[in-house]
Protein backbone atom coordinates (compact mmCIF):
# COMPACT_ATOMS: atom_id res chain seq x y z
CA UNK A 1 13.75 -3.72 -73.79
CA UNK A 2 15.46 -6.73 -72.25
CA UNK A 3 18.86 -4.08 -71.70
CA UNK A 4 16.46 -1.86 -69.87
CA UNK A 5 15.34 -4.51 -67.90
CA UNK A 6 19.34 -5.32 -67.25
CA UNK A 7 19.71 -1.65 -66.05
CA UNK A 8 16.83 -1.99 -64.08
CA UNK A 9 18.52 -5.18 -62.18
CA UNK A 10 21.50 -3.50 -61.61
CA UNK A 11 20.54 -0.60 -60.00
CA UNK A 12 17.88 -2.37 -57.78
CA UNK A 13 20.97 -4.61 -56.47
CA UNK A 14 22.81 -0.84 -55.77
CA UNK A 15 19.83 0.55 -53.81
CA UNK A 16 19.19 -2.72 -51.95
CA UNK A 17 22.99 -2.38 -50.54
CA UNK A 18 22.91 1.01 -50.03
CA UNK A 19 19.29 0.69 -47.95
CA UNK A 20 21.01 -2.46 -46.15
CA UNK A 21 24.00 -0.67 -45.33
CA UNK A 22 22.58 2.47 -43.93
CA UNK A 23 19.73 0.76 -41.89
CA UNK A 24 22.71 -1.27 -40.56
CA UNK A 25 24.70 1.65 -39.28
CA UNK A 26 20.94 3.24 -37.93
CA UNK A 27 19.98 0.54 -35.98
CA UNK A 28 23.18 -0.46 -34.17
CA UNK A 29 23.53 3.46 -33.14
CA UNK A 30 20.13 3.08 -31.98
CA UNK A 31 20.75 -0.53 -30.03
CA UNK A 32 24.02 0.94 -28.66
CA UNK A 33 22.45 3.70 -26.83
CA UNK A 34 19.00 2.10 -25.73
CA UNK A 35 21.31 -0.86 -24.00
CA UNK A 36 23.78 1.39 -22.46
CA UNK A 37 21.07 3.44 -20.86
CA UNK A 38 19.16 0.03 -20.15
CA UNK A 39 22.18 -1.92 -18.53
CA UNK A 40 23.25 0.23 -15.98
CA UNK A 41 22.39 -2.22 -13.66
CA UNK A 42 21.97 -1.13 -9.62
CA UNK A 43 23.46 -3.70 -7.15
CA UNK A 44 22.34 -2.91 -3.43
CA UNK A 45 23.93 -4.69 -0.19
CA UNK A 46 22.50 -4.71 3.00
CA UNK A 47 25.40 -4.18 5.33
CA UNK A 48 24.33 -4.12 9.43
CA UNK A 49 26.45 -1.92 11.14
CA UNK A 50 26.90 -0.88 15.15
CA UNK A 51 25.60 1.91 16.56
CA UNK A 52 26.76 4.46 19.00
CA UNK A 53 23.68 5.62 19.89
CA UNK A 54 20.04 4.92 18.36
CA UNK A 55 18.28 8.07 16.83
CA UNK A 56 16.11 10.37 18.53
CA UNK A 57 12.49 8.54 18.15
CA UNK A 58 9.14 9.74 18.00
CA UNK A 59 6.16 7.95 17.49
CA UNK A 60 3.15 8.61 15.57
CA UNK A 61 -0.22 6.44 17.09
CA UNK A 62 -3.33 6.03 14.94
CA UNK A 63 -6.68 5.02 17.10
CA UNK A 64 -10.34 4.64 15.94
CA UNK A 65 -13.26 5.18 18.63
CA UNK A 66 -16.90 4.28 17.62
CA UNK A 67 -20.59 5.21 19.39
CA UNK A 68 -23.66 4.93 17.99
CA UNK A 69 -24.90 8.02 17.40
CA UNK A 70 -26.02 11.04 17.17
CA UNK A 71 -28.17 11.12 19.32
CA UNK A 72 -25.79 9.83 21.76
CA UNK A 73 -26.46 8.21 25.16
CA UNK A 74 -25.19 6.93 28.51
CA UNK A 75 -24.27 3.51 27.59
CA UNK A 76 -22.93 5.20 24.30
CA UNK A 77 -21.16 8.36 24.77
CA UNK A 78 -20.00 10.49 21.49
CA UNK A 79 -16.03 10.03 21.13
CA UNK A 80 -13.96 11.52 22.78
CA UNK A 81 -12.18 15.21 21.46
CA UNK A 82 -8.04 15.53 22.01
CA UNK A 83 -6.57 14.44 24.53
CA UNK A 84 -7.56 11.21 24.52
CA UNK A 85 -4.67 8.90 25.64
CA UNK A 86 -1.49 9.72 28.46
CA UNK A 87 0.51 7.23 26.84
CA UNK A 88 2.33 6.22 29.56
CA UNK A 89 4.14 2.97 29.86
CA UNK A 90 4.81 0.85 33.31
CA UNK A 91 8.36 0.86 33.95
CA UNK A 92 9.69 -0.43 37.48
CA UNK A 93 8.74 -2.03 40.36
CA UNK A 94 10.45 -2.00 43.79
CA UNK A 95 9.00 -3.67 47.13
CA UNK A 96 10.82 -0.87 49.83
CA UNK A 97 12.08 -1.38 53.43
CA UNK A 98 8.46 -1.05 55.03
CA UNK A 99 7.23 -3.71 52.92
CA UNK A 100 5.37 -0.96 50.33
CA UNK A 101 5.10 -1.84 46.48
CA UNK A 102 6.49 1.29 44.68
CA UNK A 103 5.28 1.52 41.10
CA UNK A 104 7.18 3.62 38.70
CA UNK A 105 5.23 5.18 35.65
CA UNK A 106 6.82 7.17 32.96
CA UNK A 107 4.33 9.47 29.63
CA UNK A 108 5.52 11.94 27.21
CA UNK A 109 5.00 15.76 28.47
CA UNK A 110 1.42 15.88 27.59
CA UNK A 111 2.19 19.50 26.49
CA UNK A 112 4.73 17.74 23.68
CA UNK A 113 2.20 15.76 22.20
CA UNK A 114 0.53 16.93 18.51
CA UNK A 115 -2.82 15.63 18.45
CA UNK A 116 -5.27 15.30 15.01
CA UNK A 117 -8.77 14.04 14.49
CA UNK A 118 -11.23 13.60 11.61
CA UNK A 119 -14.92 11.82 12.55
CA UNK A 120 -16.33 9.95 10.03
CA UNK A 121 -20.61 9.25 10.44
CA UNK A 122 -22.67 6.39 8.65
CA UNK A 123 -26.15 7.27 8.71
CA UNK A 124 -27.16 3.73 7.82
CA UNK A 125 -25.66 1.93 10.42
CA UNK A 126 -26.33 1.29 14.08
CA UNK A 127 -29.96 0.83 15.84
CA UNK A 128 -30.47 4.89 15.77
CA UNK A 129 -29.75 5.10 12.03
CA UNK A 130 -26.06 6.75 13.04
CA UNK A 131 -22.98 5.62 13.88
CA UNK A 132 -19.84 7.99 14.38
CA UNK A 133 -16.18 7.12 14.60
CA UNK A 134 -13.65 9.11 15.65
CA UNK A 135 -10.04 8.81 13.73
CA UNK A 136 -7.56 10.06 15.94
CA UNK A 137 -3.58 10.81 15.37
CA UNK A 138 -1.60 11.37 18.18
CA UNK A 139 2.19 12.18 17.57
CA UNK A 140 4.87 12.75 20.82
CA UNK A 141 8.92 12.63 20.67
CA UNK A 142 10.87 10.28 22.87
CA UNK A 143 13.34 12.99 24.16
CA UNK A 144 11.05 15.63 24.27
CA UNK A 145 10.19 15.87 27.76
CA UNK A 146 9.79 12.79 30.14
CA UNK A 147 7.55 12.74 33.29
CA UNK A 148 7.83 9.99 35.82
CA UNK A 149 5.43 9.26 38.52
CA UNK A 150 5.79 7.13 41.70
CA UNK A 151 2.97 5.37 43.25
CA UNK A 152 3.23 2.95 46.71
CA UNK A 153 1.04 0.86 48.03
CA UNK A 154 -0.54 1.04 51.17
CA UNK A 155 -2.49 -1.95 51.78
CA UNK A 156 -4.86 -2.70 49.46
CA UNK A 157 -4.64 0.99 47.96
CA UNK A 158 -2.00 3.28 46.27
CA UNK A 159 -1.01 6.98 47.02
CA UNK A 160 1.66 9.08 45.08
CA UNK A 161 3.37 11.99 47.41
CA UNK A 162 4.73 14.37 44.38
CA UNK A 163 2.19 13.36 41.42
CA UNK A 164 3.58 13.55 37.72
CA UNK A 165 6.57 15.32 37.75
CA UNK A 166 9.84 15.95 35.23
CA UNK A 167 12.25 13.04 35.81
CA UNK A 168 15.32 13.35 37.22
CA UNK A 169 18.31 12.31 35.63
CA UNK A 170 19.00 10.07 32.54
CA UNK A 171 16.11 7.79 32.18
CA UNK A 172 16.84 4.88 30.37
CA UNK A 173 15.55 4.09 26.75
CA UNK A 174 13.36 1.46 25.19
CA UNK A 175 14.00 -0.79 28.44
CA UNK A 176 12.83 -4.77 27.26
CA UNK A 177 11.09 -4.98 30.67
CA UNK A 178 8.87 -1.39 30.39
CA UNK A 179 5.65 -2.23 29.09
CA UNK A 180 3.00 0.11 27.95
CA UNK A 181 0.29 0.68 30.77
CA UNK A 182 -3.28 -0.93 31.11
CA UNK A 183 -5.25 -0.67 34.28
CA UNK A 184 -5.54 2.63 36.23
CA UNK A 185 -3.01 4.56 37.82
CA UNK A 186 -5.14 6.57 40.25
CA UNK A 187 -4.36 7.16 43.47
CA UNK A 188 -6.14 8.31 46.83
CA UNK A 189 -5.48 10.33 49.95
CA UNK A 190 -3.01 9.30 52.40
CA UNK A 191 -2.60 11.77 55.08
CA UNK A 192 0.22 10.09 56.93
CA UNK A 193 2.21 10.39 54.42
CA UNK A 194 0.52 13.94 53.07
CA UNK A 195 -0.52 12.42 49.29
CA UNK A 196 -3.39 14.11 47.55
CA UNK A 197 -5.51 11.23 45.16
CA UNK A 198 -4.49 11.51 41.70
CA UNK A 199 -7.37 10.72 38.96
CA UNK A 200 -6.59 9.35 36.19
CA UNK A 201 -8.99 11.47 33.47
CA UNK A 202 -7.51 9.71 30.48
CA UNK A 203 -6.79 5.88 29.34
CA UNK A 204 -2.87 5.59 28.74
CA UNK A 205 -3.37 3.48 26.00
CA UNK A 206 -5.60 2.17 23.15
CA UNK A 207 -7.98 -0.51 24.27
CA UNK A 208 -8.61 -1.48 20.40
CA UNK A 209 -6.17 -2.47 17.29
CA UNK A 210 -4.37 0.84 16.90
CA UNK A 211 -1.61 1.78 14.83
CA UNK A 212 2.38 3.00 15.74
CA UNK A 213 4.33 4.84 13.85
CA UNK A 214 8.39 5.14 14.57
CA UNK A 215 9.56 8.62 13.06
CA UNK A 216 13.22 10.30 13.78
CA UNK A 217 12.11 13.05 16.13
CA UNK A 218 13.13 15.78 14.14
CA UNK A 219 10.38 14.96 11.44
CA UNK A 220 7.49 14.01 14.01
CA UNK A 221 5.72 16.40 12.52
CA UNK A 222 5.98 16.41 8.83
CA UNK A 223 5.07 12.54 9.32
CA UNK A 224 1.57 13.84 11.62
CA UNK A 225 0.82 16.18 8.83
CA UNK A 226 1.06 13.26 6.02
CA UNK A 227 -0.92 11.29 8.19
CA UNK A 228 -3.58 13.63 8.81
CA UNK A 229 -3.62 14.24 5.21
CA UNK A 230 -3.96 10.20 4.11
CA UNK A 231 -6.67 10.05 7.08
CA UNK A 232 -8.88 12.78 5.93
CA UNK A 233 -8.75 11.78 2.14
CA UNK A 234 -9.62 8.34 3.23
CA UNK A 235 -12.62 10.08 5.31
CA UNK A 236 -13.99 12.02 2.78
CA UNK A 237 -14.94 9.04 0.22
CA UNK A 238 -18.34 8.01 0.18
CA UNK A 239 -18.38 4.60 2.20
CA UNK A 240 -20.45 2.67 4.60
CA UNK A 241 -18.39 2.21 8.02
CA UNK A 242 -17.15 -1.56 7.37
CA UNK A 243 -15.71 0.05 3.88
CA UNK A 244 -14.54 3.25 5.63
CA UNK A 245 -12.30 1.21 8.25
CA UNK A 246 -11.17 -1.44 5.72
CA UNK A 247 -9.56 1.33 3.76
CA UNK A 248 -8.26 3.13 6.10
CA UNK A 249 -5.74 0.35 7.27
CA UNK A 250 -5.11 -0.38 4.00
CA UNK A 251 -4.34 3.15 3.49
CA UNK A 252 -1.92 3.33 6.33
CA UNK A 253 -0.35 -0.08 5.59
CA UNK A 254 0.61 1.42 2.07
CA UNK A 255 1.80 4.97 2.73
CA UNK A 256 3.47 3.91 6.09
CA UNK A 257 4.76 0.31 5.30
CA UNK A 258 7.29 0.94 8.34
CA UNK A 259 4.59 1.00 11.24
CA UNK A 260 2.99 -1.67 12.58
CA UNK A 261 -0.84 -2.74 14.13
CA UNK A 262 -0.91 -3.65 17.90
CA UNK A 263 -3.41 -4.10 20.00
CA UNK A 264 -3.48 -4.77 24.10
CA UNK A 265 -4.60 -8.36 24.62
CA UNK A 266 -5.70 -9.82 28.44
CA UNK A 267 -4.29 -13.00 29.34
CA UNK A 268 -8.38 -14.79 29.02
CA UNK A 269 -7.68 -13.58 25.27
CA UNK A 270 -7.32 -16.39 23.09
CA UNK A 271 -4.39 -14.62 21.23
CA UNK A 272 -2.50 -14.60 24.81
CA UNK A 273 -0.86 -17.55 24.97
CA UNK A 274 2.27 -16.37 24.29
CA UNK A 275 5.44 -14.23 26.14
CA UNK A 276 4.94 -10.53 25.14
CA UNK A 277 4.91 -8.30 22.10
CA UNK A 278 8.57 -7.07 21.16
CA UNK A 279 8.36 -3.75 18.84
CA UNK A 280 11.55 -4.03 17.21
CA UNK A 281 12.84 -0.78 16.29
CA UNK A 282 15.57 -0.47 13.42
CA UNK A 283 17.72 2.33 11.88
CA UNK A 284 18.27 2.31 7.70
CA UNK A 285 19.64 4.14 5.46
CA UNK A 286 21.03 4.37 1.80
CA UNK A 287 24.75 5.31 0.66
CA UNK A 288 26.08 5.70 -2.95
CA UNK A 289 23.43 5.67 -5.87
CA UNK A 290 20.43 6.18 -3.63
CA UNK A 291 17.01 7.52 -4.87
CA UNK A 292 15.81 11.06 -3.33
CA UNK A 293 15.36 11.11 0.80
CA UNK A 294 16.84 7.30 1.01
CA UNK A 295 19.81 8.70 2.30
CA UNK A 296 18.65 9.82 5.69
CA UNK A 297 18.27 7.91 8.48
CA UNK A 298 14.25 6.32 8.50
CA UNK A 299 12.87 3.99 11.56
CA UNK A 300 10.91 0.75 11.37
CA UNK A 301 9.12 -1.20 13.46
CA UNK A 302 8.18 -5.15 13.45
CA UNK A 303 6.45 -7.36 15.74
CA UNK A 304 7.65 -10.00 17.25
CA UNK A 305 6.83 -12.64 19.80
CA UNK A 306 8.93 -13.41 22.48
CA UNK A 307 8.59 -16.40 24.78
CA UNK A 308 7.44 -16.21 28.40
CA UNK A 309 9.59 -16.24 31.13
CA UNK A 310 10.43 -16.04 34.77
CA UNK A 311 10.79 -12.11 34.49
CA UNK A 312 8.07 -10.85 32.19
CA UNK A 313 7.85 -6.81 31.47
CA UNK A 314 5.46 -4.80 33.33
CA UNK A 315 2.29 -3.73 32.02
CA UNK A 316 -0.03 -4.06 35.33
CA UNK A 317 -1.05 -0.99 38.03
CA UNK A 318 -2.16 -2.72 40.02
CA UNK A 319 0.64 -4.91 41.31
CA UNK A 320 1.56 -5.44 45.08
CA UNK A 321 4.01 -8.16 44.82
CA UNK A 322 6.59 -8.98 42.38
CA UNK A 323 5.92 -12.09 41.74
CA UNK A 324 2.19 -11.51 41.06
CA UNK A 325 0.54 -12.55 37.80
CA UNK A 326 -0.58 -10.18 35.74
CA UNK A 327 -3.56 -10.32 33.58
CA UNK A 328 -2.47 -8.01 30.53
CA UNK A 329 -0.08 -9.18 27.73
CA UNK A 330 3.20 -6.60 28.20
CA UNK A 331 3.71 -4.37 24.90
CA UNK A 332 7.57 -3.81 25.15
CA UNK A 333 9.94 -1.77 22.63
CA UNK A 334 13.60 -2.96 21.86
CA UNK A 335 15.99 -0.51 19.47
CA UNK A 336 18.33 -2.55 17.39
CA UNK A 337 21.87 -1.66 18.32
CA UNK A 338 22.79 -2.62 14.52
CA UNK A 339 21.78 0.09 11.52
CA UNK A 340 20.96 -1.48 8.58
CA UNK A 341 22.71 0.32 5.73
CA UNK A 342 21.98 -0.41 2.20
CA UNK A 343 25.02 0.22 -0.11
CA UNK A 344 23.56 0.97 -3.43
CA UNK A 345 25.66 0.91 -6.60
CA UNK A 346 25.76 1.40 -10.08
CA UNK A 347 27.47 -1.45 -12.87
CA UNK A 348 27.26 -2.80 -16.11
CA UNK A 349 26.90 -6.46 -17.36
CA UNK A 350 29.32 -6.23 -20.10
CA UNK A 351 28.82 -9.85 -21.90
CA UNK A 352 25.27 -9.04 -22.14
CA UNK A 353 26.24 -5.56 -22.96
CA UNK A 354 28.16 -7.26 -25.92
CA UNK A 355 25.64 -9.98 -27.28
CA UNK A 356 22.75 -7.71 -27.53
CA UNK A 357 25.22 -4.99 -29.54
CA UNK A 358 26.01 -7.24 -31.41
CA UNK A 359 23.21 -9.83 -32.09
CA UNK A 360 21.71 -7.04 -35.44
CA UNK A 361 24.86 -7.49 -36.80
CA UNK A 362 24.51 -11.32 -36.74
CA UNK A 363 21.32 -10.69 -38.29
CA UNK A 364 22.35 -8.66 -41.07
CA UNK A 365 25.15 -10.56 -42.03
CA UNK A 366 22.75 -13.84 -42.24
CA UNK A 367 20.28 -11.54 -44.13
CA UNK A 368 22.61 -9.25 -46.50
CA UNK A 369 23.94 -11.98 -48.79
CA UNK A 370 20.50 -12.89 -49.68
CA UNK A 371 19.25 -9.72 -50.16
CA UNK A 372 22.08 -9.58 -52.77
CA UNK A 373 22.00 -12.71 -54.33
CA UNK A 374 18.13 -12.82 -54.66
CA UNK A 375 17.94 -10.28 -57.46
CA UNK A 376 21.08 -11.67 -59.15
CA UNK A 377 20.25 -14.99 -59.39
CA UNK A 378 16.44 -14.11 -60.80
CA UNK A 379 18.01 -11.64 -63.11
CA UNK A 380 20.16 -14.55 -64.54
CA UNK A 381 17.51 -16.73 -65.01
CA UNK A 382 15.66 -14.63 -66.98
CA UNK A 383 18.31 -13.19 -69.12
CA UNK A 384 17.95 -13.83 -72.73
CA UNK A 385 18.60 -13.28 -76.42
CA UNK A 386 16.99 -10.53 -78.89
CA UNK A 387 16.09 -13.85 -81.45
CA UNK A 388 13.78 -15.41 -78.83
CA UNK A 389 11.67 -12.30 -78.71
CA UNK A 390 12.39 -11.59 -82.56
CA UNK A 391 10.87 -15.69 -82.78
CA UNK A 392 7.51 -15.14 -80.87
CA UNK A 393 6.54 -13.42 -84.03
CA UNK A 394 7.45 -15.85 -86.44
CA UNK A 395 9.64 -14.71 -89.83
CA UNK A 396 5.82 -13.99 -91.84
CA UNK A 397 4.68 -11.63 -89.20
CA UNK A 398 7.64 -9.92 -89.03
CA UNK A 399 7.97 -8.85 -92.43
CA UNK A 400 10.61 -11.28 -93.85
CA UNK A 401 12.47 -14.29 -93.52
CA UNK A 402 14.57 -12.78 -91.02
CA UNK A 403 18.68 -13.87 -90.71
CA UNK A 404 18.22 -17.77 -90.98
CA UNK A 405 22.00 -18.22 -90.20
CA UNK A 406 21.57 -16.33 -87.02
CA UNK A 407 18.57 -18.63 -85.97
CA UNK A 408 20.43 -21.86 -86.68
CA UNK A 409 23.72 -19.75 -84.74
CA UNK A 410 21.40 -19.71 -81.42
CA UNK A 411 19.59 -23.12 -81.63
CA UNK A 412 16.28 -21.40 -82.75
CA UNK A 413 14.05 -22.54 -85.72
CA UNK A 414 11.66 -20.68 -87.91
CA UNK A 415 8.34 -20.21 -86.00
CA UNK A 416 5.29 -19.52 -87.35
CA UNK A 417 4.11 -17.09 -84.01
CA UNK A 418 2.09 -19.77 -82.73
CA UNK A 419 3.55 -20.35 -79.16
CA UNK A 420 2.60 -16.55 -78.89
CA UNK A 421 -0.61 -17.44 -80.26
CA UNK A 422 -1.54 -19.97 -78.03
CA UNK A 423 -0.43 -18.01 -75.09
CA UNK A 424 -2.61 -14.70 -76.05
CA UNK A 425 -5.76 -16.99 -77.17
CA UNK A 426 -5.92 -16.65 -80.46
CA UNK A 427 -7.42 -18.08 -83.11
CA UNK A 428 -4.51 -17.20 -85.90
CA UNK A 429 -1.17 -15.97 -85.71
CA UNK A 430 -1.20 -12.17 -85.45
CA UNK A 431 -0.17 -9.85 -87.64
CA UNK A 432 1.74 -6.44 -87.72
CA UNK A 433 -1.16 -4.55 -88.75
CA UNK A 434 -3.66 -5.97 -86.15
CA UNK A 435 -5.46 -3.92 -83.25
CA UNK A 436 -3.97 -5.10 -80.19
């Protein structure tokens, strides 16, 4: 029995390396691949870089327009269908030899501009159980057709001789000192100088928060179908109105992180104690390991604040002198002349690479000489003679005196079977014909 139990030893120390050994060449396959796929490490620079020229820009505008209603009223007329806004932006102003103000106006070809609305209606708000708001996307290209308009002054009122017509010439691009319009451009008859009034049917701009949008004109209007598709998703949920707006901006905020919120502020405002609002417009792009699109050129805008001075931008109509104050805050845009480019590539750490290959072999060389030695040592602890189990029966209960010189040769003496006797429980020493 006990060189069974030797055999048994033996070949649990064999299986115990061979287990070792294999796991050992398994897992450090394994670790090798998982950290070469895991330390291929991207390292982006932003590098800012001059520009020739700044990208063709369109601009994507976002406005909400609320009445209570239906039934709708006088004092509280339903929102307006497209067109709603002219866009059009303030940009010079001259005083001429006669002593006349001459007010230059510049909008987008109203023709150009892709327009988009979804109306939203709470029938538990407002005093006649309804209130309707009208979400409205208006998207127009930069250098897709440019109309100017010059209005003088005569006196107290204005008169334009040609109207809104196509611009002549290069007209110059996001201009620090052109500020988008507020007030009315309208104009009356003057028949000394043969000018038919112009009417103004449309505000130019928002007169509440609205969103902007800068786009690369050539994908105006993949970005006005995305929004119109965020806008009517965010429409469709089942929301009180003071839900309905909240997630709509955070909607936009998170699909369109490059726009920005503006809204046209009066100097009485409390927020207008400040120069004007700068729209910042910058160029990016990716080179080298880029992810999918990052590589062509994509517009943002920020807000900034800029700090009054003797020249502010024009944002007023109604202006007759050049040094006259104005009461609106100008909203001006500036194009960065530097593209931010972000260089985007690919590296591996290799002493971390190393220490993490190599940190299971640390721990199977600490653990592999104790998985060995383990079984050895317990095997020769326990390793013993064929007398001691020949003496647990003593010499009677074995049938015979047994070798007596072979006892004294190991150290043993004659037992009597009583050590085994205790150990069992019994009363007496067993015997060779007992019933186990």
């Amino acid at each position: 029995m006990l060189q069974d139990l030797g055999m048994f030893q033996k070949g649990f120390v064999a299986g115990s390396c061979a287990i070792a050994l294999v796991s050992l060449l398994v897992w450090t396959a394994v670790l090798l691949i998982q950290v070469l796929q895991a330390h291929r490490v991207p390292v982006q620079t932003t590098q800012l870089r001059p520009l020739e020229r700044f990208p063709e820009t369109g601009f994507v505008v976002v406005s909400k327009v609320c009445a209570e209603g239906p039934p709708f009223s006088n004092g509280s007329p339903a929102p307006p269908d497209p067109p709603v806004y002219d866009f059009a932006s303030v940009a010079d102003f001259t005083v001429g030899d006669v002593q006349e103000g001459i007010l230059d106006l510049r909008r987008p070809d109203p023709a150009s501009i892709l327009w988009r609305q979804h109306r939203y209606v709470d029938a538990r708000y407002g005093r006649r159980g309804n209130f309707t708001c009208a979400f409205t996307i208006a998207g127009f290209a930069e250098h897709g057709g440019t109309e100017c308009f010059h209005r003088a002054s005569s006196g107290d009122t204005w008169y334009s001789a040609h109207g809104w017509h196509a611009c002549h010439g290069e007209v110059k691009r996001f201009d620090p000192l052109i500020g988008l319009s507020v007030g009315n451009w309208s104009t009356v008859d003057n028949l000394a100088k043969q000018a038919k009034n112009r009417i103004q049917l449309l505000p130019s701009w928002p007169s509440e928060t609205f969103f902007l949008l800068p786009v690369v004109g050539t994908r105006l209007e993949s970005f006005v179908q995305r929004m119109d598709t965020v806008i009517q998703e965010a429409v469709q949920k089942e929301l009180n109105y003071a839900e309905t707006a909240l997630n709509m901006q955070d909607e936009l905020s998170t699909h369109f992180p490059d726009g920005v919120w503006l809204f046209q502020a009066f100097n009485s405002d409390p927020f207008a104690n400040i120069g004007p609002s700068v729209v910042r417009l910058r160029s990016s792009r990716c080179e080298g390991e880029c992810e999918a699109g990052t590589t062509r050129q994509t517009l943002s805008a920020t807000l900034e604040k800029a700090p009054p001075k003797w020249r502010q931008p024009l944002c007023s109509t109604d202006m007759h002198h050049v040094s006259e104050h104005q009461s609106c805050v100008p909203i001006v845009f500036v194009a960065d002349t530097r593209e931010a480019v972000v260089v985007s590539t690919v590296a591996f750490r290799w002493p971390n690479l190393f220490a993490q290959w190599a940190s299971p072999l640390v721990v199977f060389a600490l653990l592999l000489p104790v998985v060995l030695l383990v079984p050895c040592l317990s095997g020769r602890a326990e390793a013993g003679s064929t007398y001691e189990g020949h003496g647990l029966m003593g010499s009677k209960g074995l049938g015979g005196s047994g070798d007596s010189g072979a006892r004294r040769a190991d150290g043993g003496s004659e037992g009597d079977g009583t050590a085994l006797a205790s150990i069992m429980g019994l009363s007496r020493v067993p015997q060779l014909d007992d019933d186990m």
